[in-house]
PDB file of N, CA and C in Angstrom:
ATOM      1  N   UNK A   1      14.044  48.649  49.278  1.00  0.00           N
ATOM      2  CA  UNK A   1      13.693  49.102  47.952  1.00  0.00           C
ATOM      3  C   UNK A   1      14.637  48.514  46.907  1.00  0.00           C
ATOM      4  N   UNK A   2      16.042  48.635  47.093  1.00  0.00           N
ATOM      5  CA  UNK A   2      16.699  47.829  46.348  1.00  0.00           C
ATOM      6  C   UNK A   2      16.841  46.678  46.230  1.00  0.00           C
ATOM      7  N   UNK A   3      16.322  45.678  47.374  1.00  0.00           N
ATOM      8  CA  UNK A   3      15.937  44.190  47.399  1.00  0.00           C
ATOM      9  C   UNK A   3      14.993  44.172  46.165  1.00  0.00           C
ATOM     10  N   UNK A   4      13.945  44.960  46.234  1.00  0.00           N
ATOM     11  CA  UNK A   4      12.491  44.866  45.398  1.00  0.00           C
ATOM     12  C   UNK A   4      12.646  45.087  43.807  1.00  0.00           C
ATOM     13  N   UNK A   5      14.010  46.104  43.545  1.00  0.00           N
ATOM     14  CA  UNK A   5      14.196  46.326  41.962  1.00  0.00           C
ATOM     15  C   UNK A   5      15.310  45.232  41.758  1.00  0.00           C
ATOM     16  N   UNK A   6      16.254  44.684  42.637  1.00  0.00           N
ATOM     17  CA  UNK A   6      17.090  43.537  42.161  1.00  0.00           C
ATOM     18  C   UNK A   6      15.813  42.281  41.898  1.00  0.00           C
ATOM     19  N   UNK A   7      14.598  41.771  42.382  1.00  0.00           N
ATOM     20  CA  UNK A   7      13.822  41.055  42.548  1.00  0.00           C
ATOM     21  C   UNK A   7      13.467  41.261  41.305  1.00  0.00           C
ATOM     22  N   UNK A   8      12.453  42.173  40.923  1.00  0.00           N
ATOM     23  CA  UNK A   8      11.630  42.366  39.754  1.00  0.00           C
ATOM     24  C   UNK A   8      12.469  42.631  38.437  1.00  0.00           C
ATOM     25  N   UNK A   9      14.079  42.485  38.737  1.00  0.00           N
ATOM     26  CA  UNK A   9      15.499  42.985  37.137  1.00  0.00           C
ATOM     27  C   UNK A   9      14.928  41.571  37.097  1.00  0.00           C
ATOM     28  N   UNK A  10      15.431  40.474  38.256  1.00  0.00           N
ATOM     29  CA  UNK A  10      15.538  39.341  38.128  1.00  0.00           C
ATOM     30  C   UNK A  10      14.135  38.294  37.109  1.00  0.00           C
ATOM     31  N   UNK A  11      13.341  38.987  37.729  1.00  0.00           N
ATOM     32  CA  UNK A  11      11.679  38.367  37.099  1.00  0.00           C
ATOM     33  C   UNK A  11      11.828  39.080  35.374  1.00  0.00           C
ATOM     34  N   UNK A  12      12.637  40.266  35.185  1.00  0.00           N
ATOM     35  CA  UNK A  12      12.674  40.651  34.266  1.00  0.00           C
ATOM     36  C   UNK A  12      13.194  39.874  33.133  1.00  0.00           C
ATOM     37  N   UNK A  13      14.497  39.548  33.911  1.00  0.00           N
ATOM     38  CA  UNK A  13      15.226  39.170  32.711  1.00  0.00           C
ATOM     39  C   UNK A  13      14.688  37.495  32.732  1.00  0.00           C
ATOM     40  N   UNK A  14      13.999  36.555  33.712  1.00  0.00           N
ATOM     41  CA  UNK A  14      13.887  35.619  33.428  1.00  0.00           C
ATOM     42  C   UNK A  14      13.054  35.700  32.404  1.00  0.00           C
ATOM     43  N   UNK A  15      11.760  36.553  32.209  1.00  0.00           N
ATOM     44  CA  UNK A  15      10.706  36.703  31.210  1.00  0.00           C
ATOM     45  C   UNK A  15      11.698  36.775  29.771  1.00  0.00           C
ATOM     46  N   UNK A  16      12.436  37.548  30.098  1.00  0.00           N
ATOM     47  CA  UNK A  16      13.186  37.988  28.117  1.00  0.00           C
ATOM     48  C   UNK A  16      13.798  36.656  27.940  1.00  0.00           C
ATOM     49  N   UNK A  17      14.141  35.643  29.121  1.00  0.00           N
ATOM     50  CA  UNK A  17      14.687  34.644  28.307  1.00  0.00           C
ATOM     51  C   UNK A  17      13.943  33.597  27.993  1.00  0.00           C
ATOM     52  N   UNK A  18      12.496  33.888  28.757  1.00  0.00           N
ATOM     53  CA  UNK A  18      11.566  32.878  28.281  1.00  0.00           C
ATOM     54  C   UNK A  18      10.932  33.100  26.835  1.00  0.00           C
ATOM     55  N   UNK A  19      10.736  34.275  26.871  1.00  0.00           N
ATOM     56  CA  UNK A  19      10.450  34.820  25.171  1.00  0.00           C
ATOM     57  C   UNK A  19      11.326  34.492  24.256  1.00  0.00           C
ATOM     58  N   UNK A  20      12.713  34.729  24.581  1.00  0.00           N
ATOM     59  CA  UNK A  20      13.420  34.252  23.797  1.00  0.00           C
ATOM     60  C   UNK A  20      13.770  32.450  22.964  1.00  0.00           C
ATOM     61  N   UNK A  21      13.140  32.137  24.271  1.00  0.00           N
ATOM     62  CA  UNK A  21      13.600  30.813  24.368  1.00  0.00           C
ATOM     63  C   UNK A  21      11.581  29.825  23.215  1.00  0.00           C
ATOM     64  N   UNK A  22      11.343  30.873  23.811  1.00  0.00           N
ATOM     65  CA  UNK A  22       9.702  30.562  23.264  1.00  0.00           C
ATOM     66  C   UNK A  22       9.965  30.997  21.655  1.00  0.00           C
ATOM     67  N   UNK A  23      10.092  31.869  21.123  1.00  0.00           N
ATOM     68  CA  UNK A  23      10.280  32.534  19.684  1.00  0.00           C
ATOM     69  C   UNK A  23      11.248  31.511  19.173  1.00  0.00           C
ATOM     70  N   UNK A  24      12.381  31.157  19.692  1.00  0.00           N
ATOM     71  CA  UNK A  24      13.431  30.133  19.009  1.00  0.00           C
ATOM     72  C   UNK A  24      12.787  28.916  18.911  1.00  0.00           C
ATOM     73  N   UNK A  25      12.024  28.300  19.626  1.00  0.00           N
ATOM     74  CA  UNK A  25      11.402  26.979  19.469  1.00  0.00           C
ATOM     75  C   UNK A  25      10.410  27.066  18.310  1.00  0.00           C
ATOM     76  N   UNK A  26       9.852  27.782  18.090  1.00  0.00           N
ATOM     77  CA  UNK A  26       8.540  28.725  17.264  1.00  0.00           C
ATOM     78  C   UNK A  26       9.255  28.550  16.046  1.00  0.00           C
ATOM     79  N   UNK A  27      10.322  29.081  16.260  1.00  0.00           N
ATOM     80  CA  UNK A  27      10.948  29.474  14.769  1.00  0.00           C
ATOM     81  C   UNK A  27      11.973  27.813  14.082  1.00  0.00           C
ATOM     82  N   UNK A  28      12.015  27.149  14.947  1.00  0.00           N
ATOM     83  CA  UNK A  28      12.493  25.794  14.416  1.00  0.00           C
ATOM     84  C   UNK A  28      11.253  25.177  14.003  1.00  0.00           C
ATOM     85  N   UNK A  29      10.407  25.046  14.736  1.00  0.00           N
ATOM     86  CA  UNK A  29       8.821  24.509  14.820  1.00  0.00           C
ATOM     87  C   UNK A  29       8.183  24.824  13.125  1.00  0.00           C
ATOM     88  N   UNK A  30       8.542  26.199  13.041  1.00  0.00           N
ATOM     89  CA  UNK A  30       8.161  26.773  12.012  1.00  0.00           C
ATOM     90  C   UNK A  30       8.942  26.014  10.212  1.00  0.00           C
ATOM     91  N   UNK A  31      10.423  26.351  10.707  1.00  0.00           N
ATOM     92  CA  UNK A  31      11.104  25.189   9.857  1.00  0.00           C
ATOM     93  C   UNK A  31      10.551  23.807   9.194  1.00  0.00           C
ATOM     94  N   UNK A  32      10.373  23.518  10.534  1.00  0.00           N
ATOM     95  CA  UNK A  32      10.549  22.286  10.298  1.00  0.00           C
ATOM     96  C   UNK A  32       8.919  21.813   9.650  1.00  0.00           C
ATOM     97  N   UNK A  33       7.901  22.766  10.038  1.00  0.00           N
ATOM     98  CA  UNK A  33       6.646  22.296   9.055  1.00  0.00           C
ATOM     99  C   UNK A  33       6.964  22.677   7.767  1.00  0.00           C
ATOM    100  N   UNK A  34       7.431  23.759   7.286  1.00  0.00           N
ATOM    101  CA  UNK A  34       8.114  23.638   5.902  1.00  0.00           C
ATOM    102  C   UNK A  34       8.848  22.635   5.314  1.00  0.00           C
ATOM    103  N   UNK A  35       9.685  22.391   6.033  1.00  0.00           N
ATOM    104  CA  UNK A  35      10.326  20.824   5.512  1.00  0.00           C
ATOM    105  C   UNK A  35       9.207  20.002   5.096  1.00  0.00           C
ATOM    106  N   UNK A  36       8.480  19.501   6.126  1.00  0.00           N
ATOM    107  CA  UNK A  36       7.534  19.093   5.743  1.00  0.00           C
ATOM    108  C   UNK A  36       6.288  18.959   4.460  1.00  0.00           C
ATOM    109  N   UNK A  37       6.472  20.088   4.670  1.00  0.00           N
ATOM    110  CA  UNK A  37       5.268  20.941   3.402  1.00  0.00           C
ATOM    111  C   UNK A  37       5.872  20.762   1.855  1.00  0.00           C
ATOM    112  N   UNK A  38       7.145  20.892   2.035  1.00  0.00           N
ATOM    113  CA  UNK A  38       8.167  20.504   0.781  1.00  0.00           C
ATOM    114  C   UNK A  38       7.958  19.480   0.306  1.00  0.00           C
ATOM    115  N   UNK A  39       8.238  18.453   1.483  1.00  0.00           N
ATOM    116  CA  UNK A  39       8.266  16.677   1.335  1.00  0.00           C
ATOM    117  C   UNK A  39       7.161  16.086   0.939  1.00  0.00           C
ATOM    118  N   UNK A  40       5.611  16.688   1.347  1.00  0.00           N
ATOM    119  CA  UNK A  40       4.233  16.497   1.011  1.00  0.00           C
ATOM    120  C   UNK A  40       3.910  16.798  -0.397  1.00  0.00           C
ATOM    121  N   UNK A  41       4.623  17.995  -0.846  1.00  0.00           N
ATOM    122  CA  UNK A  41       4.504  18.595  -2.253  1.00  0.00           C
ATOM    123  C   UNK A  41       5.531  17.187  -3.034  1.00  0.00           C
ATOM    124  N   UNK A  42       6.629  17.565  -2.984  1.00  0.00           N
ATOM    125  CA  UNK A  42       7.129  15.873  -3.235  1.00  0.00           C
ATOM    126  C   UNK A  42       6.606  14.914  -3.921  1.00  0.00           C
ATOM    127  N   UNK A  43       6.099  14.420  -3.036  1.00  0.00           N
ATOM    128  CA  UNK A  43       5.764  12.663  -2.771  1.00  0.00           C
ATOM    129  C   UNK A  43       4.184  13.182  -3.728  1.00  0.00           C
ATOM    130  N   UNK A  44       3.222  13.880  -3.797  1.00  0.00           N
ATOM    131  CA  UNK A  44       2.717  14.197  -4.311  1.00  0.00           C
ATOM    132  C   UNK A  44       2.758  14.584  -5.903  1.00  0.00           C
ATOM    133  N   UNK A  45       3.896  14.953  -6.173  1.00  0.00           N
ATOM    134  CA  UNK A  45       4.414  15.428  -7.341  1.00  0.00           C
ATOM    135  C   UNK A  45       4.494  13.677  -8.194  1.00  0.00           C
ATOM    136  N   UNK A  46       5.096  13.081  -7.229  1.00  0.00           N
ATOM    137  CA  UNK A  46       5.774  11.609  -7.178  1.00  0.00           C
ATOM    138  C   UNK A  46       4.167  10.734  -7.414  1.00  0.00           C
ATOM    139  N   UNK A  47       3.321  10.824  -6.639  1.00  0.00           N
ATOM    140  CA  UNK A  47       2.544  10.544  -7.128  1.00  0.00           C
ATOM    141  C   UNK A  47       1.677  10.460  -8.479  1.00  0.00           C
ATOM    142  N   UNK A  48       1.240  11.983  -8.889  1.00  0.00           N
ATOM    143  CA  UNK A  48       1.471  12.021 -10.281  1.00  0.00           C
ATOM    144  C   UNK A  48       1.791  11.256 -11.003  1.00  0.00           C
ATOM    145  N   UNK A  49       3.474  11.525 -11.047  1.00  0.00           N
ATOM    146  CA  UNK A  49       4.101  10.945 -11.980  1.00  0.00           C
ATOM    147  C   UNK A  49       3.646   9.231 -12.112  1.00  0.00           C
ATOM    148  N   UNK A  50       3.618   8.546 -11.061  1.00  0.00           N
ATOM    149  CA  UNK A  50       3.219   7.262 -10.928  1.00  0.00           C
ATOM    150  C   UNK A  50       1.774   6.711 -11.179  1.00  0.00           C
ATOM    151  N   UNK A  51       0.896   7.755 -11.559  1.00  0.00           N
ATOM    152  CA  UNK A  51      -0.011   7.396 -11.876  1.00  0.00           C
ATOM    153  C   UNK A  51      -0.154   7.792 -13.361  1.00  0.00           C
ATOM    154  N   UNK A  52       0.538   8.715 -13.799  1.00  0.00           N
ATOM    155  CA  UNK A  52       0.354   8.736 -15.363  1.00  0.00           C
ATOM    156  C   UNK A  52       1.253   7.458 -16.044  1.00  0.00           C
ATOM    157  N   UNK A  53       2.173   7.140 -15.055  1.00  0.00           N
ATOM    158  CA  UNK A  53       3.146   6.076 -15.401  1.00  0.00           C
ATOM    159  C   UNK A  53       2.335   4.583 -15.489  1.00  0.00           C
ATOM    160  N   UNK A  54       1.370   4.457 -14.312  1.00  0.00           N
ATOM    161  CA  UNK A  54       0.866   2.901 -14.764  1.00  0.00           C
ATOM    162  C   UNK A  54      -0.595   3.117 -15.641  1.00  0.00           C
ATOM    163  N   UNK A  55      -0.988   4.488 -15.800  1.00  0.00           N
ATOM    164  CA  UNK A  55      -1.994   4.475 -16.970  1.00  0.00           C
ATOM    165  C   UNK A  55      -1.617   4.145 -18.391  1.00  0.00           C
ATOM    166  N   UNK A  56      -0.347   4.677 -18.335  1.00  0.00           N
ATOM    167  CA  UNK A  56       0.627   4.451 -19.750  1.00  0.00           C
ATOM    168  C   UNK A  56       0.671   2.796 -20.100  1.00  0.00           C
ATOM    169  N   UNK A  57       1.750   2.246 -18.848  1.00  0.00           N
ATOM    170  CA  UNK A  57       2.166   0.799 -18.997  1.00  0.00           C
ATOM    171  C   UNK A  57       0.348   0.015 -19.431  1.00  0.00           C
ATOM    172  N   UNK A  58      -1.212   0.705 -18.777  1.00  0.00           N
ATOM    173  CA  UNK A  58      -2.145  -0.110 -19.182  1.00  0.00           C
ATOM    174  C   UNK A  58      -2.745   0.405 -20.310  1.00  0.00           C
ATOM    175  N   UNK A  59      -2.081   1.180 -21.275  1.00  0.00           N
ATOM    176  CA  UNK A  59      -3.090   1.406 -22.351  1.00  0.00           C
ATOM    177  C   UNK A  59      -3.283  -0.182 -22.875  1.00  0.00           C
ATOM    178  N   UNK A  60      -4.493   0.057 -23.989  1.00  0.00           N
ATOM    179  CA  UNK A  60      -5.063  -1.428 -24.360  1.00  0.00           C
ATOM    180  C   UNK A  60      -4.866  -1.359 -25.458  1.00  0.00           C
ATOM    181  N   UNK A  61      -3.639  -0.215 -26.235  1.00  0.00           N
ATOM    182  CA  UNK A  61      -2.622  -0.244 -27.884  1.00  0.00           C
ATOM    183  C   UNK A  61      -1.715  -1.316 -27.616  1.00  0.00           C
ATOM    184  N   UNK A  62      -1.426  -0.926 -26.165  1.00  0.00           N
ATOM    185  CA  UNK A  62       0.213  -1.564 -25.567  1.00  0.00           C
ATOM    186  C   UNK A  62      -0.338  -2.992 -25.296  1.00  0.00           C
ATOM    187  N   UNK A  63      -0.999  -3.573 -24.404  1.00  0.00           N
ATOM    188  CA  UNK A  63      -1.670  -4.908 -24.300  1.00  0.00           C
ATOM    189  C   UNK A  63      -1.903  -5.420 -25.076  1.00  0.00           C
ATOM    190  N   UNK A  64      -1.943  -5.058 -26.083  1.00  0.00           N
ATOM    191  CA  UNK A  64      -2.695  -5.661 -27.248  1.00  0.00           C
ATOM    192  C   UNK A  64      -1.539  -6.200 -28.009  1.00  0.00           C
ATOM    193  N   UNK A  65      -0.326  -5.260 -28.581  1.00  0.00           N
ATOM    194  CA  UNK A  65       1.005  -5.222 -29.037  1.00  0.00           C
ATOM    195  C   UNK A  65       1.565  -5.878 -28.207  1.00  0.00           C
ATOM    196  N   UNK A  66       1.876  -6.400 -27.034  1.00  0.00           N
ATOM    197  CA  UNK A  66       2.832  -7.629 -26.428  1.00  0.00           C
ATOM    198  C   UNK A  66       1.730  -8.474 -27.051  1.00  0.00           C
ATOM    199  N   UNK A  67       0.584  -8.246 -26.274  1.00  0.00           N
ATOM    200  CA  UNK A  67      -0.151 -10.021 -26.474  1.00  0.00           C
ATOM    201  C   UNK A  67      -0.171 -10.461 -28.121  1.00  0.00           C
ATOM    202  N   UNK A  68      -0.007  -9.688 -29.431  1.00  0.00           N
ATOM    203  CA  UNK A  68       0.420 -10.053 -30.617  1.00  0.00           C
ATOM    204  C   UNK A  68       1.309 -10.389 -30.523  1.00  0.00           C
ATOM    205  N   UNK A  69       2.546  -9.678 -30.300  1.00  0.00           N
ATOM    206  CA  UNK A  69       4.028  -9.967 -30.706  1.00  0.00           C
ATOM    207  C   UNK A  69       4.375 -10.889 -30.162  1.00  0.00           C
ATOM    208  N   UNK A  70       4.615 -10.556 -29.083  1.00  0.00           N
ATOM    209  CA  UNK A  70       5.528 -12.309 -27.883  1.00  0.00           C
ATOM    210  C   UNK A  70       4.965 -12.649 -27.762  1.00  0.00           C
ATOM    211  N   UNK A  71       3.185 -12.819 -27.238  1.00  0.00           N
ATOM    212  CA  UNK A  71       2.758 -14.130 -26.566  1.00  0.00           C
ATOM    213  C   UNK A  71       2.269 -14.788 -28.127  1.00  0.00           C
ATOM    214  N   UNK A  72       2.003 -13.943 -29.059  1.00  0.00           N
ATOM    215  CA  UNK A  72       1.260 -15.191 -30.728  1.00  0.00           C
ATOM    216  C   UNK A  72      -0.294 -15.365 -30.168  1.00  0.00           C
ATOM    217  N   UNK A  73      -0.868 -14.542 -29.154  1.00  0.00           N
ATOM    218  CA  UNK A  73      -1.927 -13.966 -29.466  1.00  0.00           C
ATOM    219  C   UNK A  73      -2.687 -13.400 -30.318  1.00  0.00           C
ATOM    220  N   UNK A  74      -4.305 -14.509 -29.997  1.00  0.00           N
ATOM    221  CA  UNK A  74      -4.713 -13.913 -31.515  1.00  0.00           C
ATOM    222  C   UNK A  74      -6.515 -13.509 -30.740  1.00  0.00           C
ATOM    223  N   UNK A  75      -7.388 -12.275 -31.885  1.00  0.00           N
ATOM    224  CA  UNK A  75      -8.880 -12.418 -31.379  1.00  0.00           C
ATOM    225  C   UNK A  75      -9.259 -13.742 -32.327  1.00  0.00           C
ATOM    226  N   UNK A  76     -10.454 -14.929 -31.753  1.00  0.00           N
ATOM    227  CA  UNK A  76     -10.627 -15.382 -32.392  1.00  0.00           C
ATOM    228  C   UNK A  76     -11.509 -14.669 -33.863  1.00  0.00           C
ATOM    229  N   UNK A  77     -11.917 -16.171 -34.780  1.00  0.00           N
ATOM    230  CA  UNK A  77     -12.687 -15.119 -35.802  1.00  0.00           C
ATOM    231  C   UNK A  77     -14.228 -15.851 -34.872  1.00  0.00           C
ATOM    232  N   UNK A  78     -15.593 -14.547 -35.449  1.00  0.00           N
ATOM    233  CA  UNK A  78     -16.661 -15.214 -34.645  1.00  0.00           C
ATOM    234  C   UNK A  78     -17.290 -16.119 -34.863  1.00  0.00           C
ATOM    235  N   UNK A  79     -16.967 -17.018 -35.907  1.00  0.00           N
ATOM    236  CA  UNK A  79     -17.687 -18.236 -36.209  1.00  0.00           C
ATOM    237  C   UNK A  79     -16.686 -19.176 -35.097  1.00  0.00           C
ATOM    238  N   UNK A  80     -15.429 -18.662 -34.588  1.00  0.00           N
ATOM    239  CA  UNK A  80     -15.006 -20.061 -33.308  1.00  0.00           C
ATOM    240  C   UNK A  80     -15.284 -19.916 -32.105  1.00  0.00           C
ATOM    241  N   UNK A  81     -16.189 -18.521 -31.544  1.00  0.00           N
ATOM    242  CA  UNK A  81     -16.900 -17.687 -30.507  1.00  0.00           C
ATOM    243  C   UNK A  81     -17.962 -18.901 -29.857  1.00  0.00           C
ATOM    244  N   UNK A  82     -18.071 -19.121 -29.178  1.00  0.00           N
ATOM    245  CA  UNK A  82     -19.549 -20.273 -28.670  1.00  0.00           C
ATOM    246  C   UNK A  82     -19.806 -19.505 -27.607  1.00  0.00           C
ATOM    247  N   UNK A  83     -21.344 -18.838 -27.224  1.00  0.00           N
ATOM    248  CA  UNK A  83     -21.753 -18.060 -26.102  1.00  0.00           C
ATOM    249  C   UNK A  83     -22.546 -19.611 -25.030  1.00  0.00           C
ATOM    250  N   UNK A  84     -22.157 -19.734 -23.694  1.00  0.00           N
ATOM    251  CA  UNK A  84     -22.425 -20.520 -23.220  1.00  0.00           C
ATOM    252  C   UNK A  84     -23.233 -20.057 -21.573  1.00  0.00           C
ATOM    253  N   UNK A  85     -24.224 -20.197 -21.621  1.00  0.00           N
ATOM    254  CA  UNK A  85     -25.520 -19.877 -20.560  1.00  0.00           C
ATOM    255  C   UNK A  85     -24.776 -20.485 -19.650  1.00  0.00           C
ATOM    256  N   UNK A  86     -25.159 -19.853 -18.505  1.00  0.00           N
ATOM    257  CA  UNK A  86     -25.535 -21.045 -17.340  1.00  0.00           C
ATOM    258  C   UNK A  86     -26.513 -20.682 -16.443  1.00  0.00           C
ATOM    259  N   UNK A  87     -27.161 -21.513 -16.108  1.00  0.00           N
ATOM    260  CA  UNK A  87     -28.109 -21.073 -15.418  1.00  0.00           C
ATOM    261  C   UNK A  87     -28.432 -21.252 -13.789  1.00  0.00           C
ATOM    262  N   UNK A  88     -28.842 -20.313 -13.333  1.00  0.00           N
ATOM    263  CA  UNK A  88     -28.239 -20.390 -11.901  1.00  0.00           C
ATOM    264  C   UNK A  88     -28.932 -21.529 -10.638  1.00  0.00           C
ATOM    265  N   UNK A  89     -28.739 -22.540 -10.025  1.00  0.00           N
ATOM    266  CA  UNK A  89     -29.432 -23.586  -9.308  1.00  0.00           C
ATOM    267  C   UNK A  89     -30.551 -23.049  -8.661  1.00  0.00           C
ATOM    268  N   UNK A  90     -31.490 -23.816  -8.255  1.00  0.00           N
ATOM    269  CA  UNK A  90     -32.965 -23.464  -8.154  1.00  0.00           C
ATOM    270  C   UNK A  90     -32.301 -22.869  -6.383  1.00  0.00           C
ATOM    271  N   UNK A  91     -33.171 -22.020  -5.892  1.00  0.00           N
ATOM    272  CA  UNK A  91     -33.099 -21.323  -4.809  1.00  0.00           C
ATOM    273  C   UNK A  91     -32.970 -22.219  -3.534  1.00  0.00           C
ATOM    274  N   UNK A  92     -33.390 -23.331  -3.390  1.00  0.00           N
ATOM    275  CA  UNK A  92     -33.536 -24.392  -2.510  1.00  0.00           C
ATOM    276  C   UNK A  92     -32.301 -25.309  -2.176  1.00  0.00           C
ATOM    277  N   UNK A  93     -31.634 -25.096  -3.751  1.00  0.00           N
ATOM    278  CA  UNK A  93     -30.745 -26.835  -4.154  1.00  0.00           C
ATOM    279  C   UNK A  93     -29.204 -26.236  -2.925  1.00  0.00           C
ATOM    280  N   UNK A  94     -28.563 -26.995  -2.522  1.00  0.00           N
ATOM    281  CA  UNK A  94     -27.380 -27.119  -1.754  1.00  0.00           C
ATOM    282  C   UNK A  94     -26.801 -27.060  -2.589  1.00  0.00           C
ATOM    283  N   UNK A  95     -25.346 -27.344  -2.477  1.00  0.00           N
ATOM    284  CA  UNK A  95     -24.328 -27.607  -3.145  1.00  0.00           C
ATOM    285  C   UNK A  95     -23.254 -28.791  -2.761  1.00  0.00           C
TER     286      UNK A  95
END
């Protein structure tokens, strides 16, 4: 009989340390998707920012203001405009 309750302390306490050992992994596991979840919010945030950032650098106020200033960009006037067709080779022709 006392073989049988030293046996089943033994099964006992291996179980509490498997729980234990199970809940601690759980609870790093758990951590560490937060880290995660942080870093996703992040880079996301980061995103944002990088996209209001190259909508900015392309407004067409700003394009317009370099291509005046430094490059001496100009629109022509429309009398130096020439609209030029082309028309597309007959369906047959090679090239």
């Amino acid at each position: 009989m006392i073989k049988l309750n030293l046996v089943l302390l033994a099964v006992a306490i291996g179980c509490a340390l498997g729980v234990v050992t199970a809940q601690h992994k759980a609870r790093e596991l758990y951590v560490a998707l937060q880290q995660q979840q942080a870093q996703a919010k992040h880079i996301e945030v980061e995103w944002g920012r990088l996209q209001l950032e190259q909508s900015t650098w392309a407004m067409h106020s700003r394009i317009e203001k370099i291509a005046t200033g430094y490059l001496h960009m100009f629109v022509p006037d429309p009398s130096q405009v020439r609209l030029i067709t082309v028309t597309p080779p007959p369906a047959g022709a090679r090239r």
